[in-house]
Protein backbone atom coordinates (compact mmCIF):
# COMPACT_ATOMS: atom_id res chain seq x y z
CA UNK A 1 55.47 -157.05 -39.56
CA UNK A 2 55.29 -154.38 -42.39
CA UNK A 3 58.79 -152.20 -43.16
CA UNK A 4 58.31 -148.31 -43.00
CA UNK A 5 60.08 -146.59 -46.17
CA UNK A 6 61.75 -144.65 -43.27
CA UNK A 7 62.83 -147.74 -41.83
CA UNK A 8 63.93 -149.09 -45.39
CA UNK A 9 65.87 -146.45 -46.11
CA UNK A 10 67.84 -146.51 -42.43
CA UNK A 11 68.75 -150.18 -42.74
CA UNK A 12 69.76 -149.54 -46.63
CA UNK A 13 72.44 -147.14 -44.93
CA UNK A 14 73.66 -149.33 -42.74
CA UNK A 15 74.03 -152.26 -44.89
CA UNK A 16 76.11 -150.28 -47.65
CA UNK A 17 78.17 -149.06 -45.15
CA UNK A 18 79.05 -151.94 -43.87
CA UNK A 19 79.23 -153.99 -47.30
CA UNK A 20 78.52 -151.87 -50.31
CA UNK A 21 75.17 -153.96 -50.84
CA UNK A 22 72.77 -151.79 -52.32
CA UNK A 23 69.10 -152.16 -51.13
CA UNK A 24 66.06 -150.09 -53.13
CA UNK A 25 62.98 -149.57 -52.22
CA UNK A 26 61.68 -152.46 -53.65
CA UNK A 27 63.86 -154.75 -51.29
CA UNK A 28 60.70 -154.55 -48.72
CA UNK A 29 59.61 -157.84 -48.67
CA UNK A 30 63.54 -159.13 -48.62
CA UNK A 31 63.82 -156.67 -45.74
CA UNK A 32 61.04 -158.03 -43.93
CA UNK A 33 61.52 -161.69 -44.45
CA UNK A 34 64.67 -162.41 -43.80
CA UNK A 35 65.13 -159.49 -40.64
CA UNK A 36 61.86 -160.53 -38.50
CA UNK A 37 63.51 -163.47 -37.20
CA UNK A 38 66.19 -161.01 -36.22
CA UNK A 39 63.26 -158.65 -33.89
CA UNK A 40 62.05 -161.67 -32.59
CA UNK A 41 65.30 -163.00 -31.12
CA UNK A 42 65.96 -159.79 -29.56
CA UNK A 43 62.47 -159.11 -28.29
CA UNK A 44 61.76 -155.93 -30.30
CA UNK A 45 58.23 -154.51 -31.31
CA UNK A 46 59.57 -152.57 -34.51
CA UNK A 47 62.34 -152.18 -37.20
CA UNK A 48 63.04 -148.95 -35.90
CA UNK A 49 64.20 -151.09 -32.49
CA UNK A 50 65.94 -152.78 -34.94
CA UNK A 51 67.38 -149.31 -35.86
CA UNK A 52 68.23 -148.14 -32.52
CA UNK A 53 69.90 -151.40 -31.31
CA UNK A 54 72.14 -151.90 -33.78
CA UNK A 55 73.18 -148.45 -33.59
CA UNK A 56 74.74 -149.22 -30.55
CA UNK A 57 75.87 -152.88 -30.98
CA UNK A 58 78.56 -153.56 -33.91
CA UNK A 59 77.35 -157.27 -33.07
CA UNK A 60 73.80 -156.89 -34.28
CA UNK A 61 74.81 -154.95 -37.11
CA UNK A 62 77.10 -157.59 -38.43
CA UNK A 63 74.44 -160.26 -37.86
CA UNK A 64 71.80 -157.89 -40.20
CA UNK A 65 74.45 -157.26 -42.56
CA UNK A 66 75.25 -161.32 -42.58
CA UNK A 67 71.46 -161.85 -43.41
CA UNK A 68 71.31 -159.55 -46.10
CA UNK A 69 74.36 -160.94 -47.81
CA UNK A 70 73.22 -163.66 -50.89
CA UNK A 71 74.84 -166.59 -50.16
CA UNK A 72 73.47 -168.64 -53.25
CA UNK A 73 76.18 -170.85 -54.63
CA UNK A 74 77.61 -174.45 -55.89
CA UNK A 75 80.46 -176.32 -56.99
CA UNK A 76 81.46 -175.13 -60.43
CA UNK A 77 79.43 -172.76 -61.03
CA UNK A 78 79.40 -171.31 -64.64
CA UNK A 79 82.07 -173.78 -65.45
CA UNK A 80 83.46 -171.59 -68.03
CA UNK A 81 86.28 -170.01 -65.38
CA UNK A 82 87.39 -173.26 -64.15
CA UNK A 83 87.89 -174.68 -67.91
CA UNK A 84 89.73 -170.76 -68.23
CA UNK A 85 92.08 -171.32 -65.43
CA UNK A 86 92.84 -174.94 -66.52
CA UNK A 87 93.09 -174.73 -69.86
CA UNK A 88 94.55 -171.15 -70.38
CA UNK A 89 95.65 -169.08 -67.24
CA UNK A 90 97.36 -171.59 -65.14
CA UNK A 91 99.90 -173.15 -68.92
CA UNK A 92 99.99 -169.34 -69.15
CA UNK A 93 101.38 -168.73 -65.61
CA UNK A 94 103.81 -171.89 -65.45
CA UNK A 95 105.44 -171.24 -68.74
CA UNK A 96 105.62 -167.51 -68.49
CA UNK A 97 106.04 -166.62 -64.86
CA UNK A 98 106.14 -169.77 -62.42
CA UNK A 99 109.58 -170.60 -62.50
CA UNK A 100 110.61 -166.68 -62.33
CA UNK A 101 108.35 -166.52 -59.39
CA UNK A 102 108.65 -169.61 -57.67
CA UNK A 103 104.87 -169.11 -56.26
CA UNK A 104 101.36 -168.76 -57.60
CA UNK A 105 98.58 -166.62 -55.74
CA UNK A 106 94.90 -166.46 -56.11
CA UNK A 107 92.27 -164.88 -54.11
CA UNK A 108 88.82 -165.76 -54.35
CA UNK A 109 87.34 -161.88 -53.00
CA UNK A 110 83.98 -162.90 -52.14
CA UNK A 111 83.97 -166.58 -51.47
CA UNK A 112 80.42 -167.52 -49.76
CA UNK A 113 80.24 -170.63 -48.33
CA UNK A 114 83.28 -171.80 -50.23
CA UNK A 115 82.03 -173.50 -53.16
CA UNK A 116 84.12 -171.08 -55.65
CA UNK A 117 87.05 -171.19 -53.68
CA UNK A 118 87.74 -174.82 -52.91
CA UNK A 119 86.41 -175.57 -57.18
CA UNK A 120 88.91 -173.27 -57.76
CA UNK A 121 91.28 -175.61 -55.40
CA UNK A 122 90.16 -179.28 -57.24
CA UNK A 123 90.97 -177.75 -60.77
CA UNK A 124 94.71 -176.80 -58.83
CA UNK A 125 94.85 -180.19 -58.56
CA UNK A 126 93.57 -181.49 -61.77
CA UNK A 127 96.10 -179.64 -63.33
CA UNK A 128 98.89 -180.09 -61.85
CA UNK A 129 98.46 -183.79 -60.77
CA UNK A 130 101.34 -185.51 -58.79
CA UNK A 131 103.54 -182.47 -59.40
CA UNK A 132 101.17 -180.18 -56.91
CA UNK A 133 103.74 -180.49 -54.10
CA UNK A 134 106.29 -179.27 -55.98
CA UNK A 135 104.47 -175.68 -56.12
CA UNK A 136 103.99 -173.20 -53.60
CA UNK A 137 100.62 -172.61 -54.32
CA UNK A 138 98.13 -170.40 -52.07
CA UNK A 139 94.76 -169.61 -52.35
CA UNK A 140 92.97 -166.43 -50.36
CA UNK A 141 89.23 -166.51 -49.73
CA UNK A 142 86.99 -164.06 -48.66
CA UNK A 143 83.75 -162.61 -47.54
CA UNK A 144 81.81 -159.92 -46.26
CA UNK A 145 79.17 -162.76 -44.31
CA UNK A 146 80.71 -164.08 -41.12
CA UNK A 147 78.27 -167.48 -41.29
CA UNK A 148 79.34 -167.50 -44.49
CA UNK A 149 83.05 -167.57 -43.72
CA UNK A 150 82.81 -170.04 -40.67
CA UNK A 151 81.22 -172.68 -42.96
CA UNK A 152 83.03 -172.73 -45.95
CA UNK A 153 86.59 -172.67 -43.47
CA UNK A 154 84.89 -176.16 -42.15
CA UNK A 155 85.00 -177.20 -45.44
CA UNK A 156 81.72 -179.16 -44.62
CA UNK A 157 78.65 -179.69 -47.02
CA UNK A 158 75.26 -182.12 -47.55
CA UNK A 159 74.36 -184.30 -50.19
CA UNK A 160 72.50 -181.93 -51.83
CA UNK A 161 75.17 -179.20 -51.67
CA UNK A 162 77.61 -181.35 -53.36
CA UNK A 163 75.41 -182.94 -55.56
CA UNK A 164 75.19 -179.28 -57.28
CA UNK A 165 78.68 -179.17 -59.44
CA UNK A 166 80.79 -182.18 -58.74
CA UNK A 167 80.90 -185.48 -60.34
CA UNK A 168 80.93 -188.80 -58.52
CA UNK A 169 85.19 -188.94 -58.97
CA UNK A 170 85.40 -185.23 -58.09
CA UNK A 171 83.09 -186.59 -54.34
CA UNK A 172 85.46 -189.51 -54.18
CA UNK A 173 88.72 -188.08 -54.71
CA UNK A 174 88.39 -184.78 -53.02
CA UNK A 175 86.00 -185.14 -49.99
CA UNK A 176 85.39 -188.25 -47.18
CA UNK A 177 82.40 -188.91 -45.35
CA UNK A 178 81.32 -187.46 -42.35
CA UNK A 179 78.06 -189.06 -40.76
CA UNK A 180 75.56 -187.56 -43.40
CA UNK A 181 77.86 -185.02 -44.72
CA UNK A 182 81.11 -184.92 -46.73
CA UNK A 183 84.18 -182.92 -45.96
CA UNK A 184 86.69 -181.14 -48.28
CA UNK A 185 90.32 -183.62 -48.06
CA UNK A 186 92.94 -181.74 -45.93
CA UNK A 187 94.97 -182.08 -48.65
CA UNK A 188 92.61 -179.30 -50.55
CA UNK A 189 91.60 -177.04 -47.54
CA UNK A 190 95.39 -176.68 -46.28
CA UNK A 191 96.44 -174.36 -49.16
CA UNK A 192 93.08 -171.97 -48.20
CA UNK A 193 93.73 -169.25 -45.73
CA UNK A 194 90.35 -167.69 -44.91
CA UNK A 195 89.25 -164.22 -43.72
CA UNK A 196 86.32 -161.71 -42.92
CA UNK A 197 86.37 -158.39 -45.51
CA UNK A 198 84.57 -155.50 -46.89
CA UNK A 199 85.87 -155.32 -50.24
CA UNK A 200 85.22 -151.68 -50.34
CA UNK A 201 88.14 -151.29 -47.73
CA UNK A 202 90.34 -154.46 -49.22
CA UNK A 203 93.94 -154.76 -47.19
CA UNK A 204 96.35 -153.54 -50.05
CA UNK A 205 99.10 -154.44 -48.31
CA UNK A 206 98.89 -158.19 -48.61
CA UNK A 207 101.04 -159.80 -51.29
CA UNK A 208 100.05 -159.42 -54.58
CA UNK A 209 98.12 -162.01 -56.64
CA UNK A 210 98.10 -163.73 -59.86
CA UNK A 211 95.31 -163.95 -60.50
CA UNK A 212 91.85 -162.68 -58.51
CA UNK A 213 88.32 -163.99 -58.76
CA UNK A 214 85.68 -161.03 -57.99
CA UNK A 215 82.19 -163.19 -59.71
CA UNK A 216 79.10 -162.09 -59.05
CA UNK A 217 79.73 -159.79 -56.31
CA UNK A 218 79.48 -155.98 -58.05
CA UNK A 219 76.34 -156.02 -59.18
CA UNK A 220 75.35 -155.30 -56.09
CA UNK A 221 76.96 -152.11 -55.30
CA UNK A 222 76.51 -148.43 -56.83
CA UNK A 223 78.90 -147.84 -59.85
CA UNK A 224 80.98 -145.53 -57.73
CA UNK A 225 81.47 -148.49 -55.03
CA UNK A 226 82.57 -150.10 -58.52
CA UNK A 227 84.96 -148.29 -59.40
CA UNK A 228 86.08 -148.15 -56.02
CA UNK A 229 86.38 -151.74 -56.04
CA UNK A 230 87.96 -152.31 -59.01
CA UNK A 231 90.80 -149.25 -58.75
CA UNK A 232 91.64 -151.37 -55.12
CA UNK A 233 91.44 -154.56 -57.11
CA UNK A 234 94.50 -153.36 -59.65
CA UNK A 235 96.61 -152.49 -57.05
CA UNK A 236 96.48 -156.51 -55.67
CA UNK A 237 97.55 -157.90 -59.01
CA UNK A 238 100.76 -158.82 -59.91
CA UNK A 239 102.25 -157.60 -63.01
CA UNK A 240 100.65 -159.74 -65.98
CA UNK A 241 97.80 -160.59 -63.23
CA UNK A 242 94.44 -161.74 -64.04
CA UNK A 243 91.34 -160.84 -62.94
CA UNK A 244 87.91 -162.79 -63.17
CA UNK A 245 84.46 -161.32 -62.98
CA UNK A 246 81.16 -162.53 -63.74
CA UNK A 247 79.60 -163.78 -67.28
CA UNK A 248 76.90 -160.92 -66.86
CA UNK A 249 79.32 -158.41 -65.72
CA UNK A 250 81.63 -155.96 -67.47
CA UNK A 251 84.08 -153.36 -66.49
CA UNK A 252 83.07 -151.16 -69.47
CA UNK A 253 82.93 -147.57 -68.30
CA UNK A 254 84.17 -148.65 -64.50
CA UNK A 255 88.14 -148.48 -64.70
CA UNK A 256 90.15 -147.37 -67.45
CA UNK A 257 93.11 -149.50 -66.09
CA UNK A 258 91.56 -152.68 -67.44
CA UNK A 259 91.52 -154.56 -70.73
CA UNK A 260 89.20 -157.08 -71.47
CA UNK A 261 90.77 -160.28 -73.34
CA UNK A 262 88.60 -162.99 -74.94
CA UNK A 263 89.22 -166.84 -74.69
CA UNK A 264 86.94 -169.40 -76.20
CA UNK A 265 83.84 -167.60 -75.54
CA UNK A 266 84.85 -166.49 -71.81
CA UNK A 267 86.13 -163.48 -70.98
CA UNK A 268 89.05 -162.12 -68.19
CA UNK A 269 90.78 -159.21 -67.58
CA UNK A 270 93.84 -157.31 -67.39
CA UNK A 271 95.79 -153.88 -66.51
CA UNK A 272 96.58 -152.22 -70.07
């Protein structure tokens, strides 16, 4: 079933409302593809059914928004901010602020399936070793997607899923077998607190963080849901905070707040 531009440009509405996910004209064939499952499970002739339904069910328009959403991911991915946090951010943060603060917060804003967040969890580990417990140490995920959210809380992934960014001791250590899948230790998803957001309306008032991951998530929104983004995104850091964005993005000409700071060929940023 062929899209109408009118059609296009109704959905497109609907999905940046609702996530900030910016769809052009030549997102047709996306459109189609992964939304006529969608008219066929609720028995519709048209998109403009589509249209009219999920106009009056928040339900359905969750469930288009959740198939729009890219959910393409892995363990490690662009290794350079795990090799960053280990090797720079988290000496940084025990030397200069853990004792003072007696607690270290991250938040992983748009999380996926949970790749990112529980990598981000392992090199936690790595780093601190047997002196982990002796840290209060809590780690935020989130996402827009609400498939997205319910499997990477399970913590449960294939053998092709984990094959893509972990090593045979990272498997071994971190994750036990599960019929023909393998499932994060609780050891790792305990210090994970999970939650549905739209990071264009993020809850300031949660503690502040020391450092934020935002990868790969931008790109898809207009540069005035940018800025947006980012201006919320300084309020959630703690003084001295870090923030983490992806290799192809930049916040050049987005906030003023920020300063970018190079470390062996990766970059991160902070509030000037």
């Amino acid at each position: 079933m062929r899209i109408t531009v009118k059609a296009l440009m109704e959905l497109a509405v609907i999905v940046r409302k609702h996530s900030g996910i910016v769809l052009k004209k030549n997102k047709a064939y996306l459109l189609e593809n992964r939304l006529q499952p969608l008219i066929e499970e609720y028995s519709l002739s048209s998109f403009e059914d589509l249209i009219a339904k999920a106009n009056d069910s928040s339900q359905l328009t969750n469930h288009i928004v959740d198939l729009m959403t890219t959910n393409e991911t892995s363990f490690f991915r662009d290794k350079r901010p795990y090799a960053l946090l280990k090797e720079k951010l988290l000496p940084d943060w025990q030397v200069n602020w853990g004792q003072a603060r007696g607690h270290l917060n991250i938040w992983s804003c748009a999380c996926s399936t949970g790749q990112e967040v529980y990598s981000i969890a392992i090199t936690l580990m790595e780093y601190f070793k047997e002196n982990f417990i002796n840290h209060n140490i809590k780690v935020k995920a989130s996402d827009i997607s609400d498939s997205a959210i319910v499997k990477a809380s399970r913590g449960q992934y294939s053998n092709y899923e984990v094959s893509r960014g972990l090593n045979a001791v990272q498997l071994k250590r971190y994750f036990t077998r599960e019929d023909a899948n393998w499932k994060i230790r609780d050891e790792l998803g305990s210090m994970v607190h999970f939650e549905k957001m739209n990071l264009l309306q993020p809850k300031v008032e949660y503690k502040k963080f020391d450092i934020i991951f935002c990868r790969n998530v931008a790109i898809y929104f207009s540069k005035t849901d940018r800025q947006r983004l980012f201006q919320s995104l300084s309020l959630c850091l703690n003084k001295n905070g870090v923030l983490i964005i992806g290799a192809t993005e930049s916040l050049f000409d987005i906030h003023k707040k920020w300063k970018r700071v190079d470390y062996n060929g990766t970059a991160y940023y902070i509030l000037k």
